[in-house]
C-alpha atoms as a PDB file:
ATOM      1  CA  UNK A   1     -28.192   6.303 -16.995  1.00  0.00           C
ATOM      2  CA  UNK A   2     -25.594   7.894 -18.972  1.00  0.00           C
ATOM      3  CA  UNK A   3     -24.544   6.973 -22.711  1.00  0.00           C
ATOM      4  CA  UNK A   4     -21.546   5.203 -22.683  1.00  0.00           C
ATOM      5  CA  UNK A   5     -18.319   7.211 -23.333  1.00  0.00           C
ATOM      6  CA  UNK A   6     -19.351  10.074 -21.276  1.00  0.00           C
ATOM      7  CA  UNK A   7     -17.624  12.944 -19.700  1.00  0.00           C
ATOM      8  CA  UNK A   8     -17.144  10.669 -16.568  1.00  0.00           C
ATOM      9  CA  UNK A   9     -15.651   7.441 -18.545  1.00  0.00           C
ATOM     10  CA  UNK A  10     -13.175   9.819 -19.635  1.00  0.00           C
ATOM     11  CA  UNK A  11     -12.626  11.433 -16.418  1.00  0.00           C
ATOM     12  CA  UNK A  12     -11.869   7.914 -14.919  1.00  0.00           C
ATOM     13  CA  UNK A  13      -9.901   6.529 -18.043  1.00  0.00           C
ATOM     14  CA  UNK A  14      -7.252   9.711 -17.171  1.00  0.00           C
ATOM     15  CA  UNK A  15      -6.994   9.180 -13.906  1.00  0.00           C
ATOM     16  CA  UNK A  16      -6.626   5.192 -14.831  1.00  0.00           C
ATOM     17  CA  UNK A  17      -3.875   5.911 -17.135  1.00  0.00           C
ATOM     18  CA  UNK A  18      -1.909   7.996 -14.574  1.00  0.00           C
ATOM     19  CA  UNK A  19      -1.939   5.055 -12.308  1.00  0.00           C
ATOM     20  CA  UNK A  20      -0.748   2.627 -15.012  1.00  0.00           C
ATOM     21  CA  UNK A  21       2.103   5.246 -15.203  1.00  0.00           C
ATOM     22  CA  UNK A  22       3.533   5.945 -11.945  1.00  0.00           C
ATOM     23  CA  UNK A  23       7.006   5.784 -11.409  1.00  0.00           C
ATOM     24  CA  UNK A  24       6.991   2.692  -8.697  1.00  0.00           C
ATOM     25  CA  UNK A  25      10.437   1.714  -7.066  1.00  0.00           C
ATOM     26  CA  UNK A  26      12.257  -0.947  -9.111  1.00  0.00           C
ATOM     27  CA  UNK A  27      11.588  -3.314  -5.501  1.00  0.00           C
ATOM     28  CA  UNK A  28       8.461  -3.766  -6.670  1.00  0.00           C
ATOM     29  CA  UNK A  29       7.169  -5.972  -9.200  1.00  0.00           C
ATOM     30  CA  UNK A  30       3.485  -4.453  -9.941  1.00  0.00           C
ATOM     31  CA  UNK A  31       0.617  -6.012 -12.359  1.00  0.00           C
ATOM     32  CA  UNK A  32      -2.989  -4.767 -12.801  1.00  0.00           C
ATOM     33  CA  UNK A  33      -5.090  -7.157 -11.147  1.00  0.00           C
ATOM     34  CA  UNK A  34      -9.313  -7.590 -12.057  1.00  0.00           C
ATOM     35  CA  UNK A  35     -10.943  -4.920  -9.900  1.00  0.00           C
ATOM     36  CA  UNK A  36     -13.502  -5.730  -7.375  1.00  0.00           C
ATOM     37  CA  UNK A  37     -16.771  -6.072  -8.785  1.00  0.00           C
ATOM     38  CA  UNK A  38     -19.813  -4.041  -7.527  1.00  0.00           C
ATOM     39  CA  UNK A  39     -17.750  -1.709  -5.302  1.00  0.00           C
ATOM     40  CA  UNK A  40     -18.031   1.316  -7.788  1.00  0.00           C
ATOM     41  CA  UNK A  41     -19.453   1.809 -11.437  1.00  0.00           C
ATOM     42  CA  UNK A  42     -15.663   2.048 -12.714  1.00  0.00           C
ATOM     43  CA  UNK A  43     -12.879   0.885 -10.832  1.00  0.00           C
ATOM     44  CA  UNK A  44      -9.024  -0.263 -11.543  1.00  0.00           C
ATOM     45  CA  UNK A  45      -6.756  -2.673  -8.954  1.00  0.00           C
ATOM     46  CA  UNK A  46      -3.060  -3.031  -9.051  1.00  0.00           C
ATOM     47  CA  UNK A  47      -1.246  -5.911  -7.204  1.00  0.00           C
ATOM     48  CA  UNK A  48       2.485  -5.467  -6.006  1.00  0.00           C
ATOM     49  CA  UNK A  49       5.026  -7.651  -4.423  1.00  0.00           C
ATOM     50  CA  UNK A  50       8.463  -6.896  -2.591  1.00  0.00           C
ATOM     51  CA  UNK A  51      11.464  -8.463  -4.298  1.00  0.00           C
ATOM     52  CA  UNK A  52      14.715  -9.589  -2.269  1.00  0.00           C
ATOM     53  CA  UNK A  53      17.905  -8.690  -3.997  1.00  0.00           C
ATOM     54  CA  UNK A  54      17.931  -9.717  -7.658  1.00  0.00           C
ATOM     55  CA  UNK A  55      15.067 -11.978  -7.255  1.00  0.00           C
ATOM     56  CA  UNK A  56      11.637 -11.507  -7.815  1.00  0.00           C
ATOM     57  CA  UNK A  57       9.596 -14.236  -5.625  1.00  0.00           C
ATOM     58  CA  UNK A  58       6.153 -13.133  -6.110  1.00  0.00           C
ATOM     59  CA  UNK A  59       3.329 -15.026  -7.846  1.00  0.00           C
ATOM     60  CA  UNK A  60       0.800 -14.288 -10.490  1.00  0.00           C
ATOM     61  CA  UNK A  61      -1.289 -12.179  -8.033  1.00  0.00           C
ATOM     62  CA  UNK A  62       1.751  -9.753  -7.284  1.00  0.00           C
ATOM     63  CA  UNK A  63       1.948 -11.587  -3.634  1.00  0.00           C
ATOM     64  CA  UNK A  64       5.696 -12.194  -1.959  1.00  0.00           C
ATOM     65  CA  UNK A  65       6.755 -13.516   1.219  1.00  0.00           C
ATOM     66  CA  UNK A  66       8.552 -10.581   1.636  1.00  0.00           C
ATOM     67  CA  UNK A  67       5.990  -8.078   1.348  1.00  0.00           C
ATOM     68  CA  UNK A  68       2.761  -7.617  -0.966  1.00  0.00           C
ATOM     69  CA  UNK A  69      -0.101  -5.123  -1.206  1.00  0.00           C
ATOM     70  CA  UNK A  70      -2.758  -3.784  -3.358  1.00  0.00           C
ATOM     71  CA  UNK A  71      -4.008  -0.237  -4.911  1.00  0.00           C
ATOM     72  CA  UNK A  72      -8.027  -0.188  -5.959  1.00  0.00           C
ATOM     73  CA  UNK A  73      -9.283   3.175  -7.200  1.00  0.00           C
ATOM     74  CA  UNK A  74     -12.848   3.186  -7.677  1.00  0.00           C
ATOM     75  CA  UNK A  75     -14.886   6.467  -8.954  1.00  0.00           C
ATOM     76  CA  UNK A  76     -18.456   7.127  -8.246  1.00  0.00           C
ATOM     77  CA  UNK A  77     -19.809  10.527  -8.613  1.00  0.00           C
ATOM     78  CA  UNK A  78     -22.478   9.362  -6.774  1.00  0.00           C
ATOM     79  CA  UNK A  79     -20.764   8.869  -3.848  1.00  0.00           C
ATOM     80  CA  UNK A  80     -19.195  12.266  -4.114  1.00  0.00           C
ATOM     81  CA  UNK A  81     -21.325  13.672  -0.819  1.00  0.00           C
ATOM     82  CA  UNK A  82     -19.950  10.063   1.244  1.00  0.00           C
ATOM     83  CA  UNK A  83     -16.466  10.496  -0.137  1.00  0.00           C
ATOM     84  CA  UNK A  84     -15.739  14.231  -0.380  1.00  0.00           C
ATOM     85  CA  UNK A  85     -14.818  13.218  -4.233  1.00  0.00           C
ATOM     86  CA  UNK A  86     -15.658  11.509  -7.302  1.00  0.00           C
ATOM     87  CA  UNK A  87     -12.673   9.105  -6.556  1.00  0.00           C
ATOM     88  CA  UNK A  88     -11.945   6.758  -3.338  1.00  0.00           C
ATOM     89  CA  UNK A  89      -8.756   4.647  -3.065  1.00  0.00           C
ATOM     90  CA  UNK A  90      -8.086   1.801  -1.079  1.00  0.00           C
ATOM     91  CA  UNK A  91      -4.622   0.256  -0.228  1.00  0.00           C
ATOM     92  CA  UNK A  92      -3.730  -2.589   1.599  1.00  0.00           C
ATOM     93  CA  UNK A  93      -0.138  -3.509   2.504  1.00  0.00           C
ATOM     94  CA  UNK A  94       1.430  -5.727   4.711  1.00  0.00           C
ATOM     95  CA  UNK A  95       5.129  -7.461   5.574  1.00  0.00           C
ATOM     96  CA  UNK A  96       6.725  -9.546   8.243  1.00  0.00           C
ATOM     97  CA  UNK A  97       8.835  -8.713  10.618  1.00  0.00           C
ATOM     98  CA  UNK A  98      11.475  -9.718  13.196  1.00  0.00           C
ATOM     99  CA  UNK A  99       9.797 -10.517  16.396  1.00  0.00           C
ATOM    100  CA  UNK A 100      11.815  -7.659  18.223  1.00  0.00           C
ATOM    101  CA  UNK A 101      10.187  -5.232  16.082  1.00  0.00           C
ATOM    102  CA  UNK A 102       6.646  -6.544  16.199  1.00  0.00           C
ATOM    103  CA  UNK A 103       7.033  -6.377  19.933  1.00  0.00           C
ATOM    104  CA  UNK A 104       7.323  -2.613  19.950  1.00  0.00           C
ATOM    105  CA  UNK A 105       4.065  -0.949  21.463  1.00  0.00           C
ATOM    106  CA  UNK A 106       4.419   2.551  18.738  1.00  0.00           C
ATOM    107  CA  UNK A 107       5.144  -0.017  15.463  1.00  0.00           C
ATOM    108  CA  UNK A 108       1.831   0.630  14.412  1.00  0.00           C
ATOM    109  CA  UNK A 109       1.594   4.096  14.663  1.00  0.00           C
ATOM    110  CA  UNK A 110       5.057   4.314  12.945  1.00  0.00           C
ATOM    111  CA  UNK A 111       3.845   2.252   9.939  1.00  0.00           C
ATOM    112  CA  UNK A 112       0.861   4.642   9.734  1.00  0.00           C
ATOM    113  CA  UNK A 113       2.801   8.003   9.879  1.00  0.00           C
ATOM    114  CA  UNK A 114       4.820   6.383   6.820  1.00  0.00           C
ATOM    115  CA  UNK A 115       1.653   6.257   4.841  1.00  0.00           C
ATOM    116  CA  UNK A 116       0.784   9.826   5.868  1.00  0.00           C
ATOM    117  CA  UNK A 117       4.766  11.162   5.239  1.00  0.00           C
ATOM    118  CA  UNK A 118       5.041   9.383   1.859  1.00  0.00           C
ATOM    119  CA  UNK A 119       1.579  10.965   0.516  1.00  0.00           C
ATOM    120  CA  UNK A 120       2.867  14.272   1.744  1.00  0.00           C
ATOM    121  CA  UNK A 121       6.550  13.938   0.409  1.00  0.00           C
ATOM    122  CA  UNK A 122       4.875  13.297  -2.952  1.00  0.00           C
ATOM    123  CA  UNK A 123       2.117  16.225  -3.027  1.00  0.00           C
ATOM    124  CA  UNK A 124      -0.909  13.686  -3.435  1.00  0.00           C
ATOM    125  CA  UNK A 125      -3.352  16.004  -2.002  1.00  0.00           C
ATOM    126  CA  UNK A 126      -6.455  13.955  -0.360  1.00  0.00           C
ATOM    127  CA  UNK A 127      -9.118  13.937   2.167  1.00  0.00           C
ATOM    128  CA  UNK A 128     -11.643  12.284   4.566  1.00  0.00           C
ATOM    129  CA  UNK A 129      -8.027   9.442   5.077  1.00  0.00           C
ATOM    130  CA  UNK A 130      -9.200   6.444   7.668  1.00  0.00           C
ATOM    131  CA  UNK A 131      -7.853   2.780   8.440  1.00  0.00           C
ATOM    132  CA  UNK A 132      -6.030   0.914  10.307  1.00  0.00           C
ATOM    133  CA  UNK A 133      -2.650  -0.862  11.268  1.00  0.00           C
ATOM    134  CA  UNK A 134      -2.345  -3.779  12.521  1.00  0.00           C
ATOM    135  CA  UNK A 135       0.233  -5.713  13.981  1.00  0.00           C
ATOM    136  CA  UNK A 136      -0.192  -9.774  14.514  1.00  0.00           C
ATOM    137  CA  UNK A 137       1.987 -11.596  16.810  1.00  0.00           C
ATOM    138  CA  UNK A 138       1.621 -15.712  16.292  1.00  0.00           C
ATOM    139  CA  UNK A 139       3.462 -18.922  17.633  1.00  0.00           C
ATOM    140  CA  UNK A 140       2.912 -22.245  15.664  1.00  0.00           C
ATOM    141  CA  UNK A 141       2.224 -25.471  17.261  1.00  0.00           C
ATOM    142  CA  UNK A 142       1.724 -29.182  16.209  1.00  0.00           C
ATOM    143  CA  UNK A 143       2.673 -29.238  12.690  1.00  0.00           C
ATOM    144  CA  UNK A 144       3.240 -26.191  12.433  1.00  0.00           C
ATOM    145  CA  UNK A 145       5.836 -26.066  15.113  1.00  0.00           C
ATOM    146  CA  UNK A 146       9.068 -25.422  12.975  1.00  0.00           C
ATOM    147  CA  UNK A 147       7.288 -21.930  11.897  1.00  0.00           C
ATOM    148  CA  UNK A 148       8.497 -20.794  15.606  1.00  0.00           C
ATOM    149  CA  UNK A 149       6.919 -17.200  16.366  1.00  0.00           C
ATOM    150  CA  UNK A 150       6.232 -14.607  13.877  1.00  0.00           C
ATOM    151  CA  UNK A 151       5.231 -11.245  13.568  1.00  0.00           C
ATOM    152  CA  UNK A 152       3.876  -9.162  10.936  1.00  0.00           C
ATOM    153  CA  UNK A 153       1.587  -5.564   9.657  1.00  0.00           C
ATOM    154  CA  UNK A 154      -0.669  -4.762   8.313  1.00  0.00           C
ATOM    155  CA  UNK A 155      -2.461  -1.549   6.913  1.00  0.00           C
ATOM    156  CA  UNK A 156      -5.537  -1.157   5.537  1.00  0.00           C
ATOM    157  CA  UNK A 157      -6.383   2.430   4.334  1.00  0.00           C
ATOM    158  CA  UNK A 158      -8.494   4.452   2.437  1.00  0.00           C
ATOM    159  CA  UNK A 159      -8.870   8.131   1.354  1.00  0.00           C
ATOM    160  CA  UNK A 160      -9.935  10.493  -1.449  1.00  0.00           C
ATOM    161  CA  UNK A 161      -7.617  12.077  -3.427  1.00  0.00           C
ATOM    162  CA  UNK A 162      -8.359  15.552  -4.716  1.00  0.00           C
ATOM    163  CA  UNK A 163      -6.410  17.674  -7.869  1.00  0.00           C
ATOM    164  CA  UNK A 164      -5.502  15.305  -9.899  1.00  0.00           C
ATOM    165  CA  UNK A 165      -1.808  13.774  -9.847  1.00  0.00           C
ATOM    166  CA  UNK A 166      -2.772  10.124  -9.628  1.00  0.00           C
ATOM    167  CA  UNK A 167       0.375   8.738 -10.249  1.00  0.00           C
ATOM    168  CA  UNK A 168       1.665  10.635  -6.880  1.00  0.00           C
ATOM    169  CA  UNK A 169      -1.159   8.321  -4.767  1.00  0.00           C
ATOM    170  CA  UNK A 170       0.164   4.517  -6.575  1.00  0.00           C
ATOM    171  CA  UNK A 171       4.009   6.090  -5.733  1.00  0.00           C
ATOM    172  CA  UNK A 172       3.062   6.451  -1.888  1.00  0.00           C
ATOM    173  CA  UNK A 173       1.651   3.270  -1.758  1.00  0.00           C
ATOM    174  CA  UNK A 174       4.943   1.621  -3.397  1.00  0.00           C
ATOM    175  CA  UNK A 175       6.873   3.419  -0.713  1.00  0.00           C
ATOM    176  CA  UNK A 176       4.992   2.558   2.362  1.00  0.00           C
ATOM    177  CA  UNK A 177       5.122  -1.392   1.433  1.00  0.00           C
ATOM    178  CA  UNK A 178       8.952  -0.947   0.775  1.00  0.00           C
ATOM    179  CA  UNK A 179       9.129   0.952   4.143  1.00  0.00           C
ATOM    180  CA  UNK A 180       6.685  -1.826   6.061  1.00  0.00           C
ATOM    181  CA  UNK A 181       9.767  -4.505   3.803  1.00  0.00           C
ATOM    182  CA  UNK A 182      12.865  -3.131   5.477  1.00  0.00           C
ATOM    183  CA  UNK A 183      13.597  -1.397   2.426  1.00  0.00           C
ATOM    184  CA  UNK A 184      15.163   2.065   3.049  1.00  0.00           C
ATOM    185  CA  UNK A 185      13.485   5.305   1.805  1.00  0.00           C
ATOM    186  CA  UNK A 186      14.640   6.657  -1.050  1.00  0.00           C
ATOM    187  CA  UNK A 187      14.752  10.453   1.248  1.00  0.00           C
ATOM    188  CA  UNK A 188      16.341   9.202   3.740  1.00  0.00           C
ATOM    189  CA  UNK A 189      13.330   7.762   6.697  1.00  0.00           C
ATOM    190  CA  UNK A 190      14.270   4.869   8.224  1.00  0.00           C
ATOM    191  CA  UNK A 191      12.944   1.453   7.558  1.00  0.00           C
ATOM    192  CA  UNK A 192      12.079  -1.172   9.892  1.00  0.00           C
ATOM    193  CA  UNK A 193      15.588  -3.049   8.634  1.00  0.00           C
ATOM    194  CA  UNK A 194      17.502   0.811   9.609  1.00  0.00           C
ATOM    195  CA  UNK A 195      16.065   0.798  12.999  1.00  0.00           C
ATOM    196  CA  UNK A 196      16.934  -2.869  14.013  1.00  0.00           C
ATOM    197  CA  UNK A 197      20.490  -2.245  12.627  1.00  0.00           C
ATOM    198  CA  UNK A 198      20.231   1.010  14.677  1.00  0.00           C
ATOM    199  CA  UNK A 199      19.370  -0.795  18.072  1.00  0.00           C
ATOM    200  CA  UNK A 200      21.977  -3.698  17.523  1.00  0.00           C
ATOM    201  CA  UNK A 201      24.882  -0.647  17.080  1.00  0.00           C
ATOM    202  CA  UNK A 202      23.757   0.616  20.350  1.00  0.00           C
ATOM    203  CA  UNK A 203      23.734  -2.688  22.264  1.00  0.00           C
END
């Protein structure tokens, strides 16, 4: 067991504090969350929400109904052989959308390239990347008829970042769950909201 305040407490408080200050889009309304338990020795969890013009709808937990995810990064150096790295993050994001889009057949794969581009646009160098993406078609009934059909996705991903530059990991993240929102990309990828507005100029 190692004393407490060691090399690798400091070594995760760093990489902590680069999290805590990554430059997230003003969309988002962020908080630190509590961190799963028992997942890693050390670990830190942020909770983010989508906001819709000048309001900010989402709840204690960082949730919206227009789009919500979270950011855990957990570091284990003995998991470093499993990993490929002291450090492992997981992200979850997920947002509804309009039924012609959750229709398309390539929707998931285009909400997982947007994960992959906005890591690469930002230079967060990482390895041994896996998850999935999801997309859920439903239609309410009984009481719950009024909802009508809905769609929405869903990505669940995980990878291990490697060099340092923390902050670059939380700011891809942000981006994706503004993409997966509507929201357009601050380079210039369209969002889910481009592309329908796309289609209805060609119709």
């Amino acid at each position: 067991m190692k004393a407490e305040g060691s090399s690798d407490d400091a070594v995760f408080d760093a990489a902590a504090a680069e999290l805590r200050a990554a430059q997230l889009r003003r969309e988002l309304q962020v908080r630190e969350i509590p961190a799963p338990e028992r997942i890693a020795p050390r670990s830190v969890a942020f909770a983010a929400g989508v906001a819709h013009g000048s309001s900010h709808p989402a709840d204690d937990e960082g949730d919206s109904p227009y789009g919500a995810g979270r950011l855990v990064l957990m570091h284990d150096p003995d998991s470093a052989d499993e990993w490929g790295g002291e450090f492992r993050i997981v992200c979850f994001a997920q947002a509804p959308l309009e039924m012609e889009i959750g229709v398309d057949p390539f929707i998931a794969d285009v909400a997982w390239s947007w994960l992959v581009d906005a890591l690469d646009s930002r230079g967060a160098e990482y390895t041994y990347a896996s998850g999935t993406a999801t997309k859920t078609l439903s239609t309410g009934f009984g009481t719950l008829e009024s909802q009508g059909d809905a769609a929405q996705i869903e990505i669940r991903a995980s990878w291990t970042p490697q060099g340092g530059g923390f902050g670059a990991h939380a700011e891809a993240w942000g981006e994706l769950l503004c993409l997966l929102a509507g929201l357009p990309h601050q380079e210039g990828v369209a969002s889910l909201g481009a592309k329908r507005a796309q289609r209805g100029s060609r119709a």
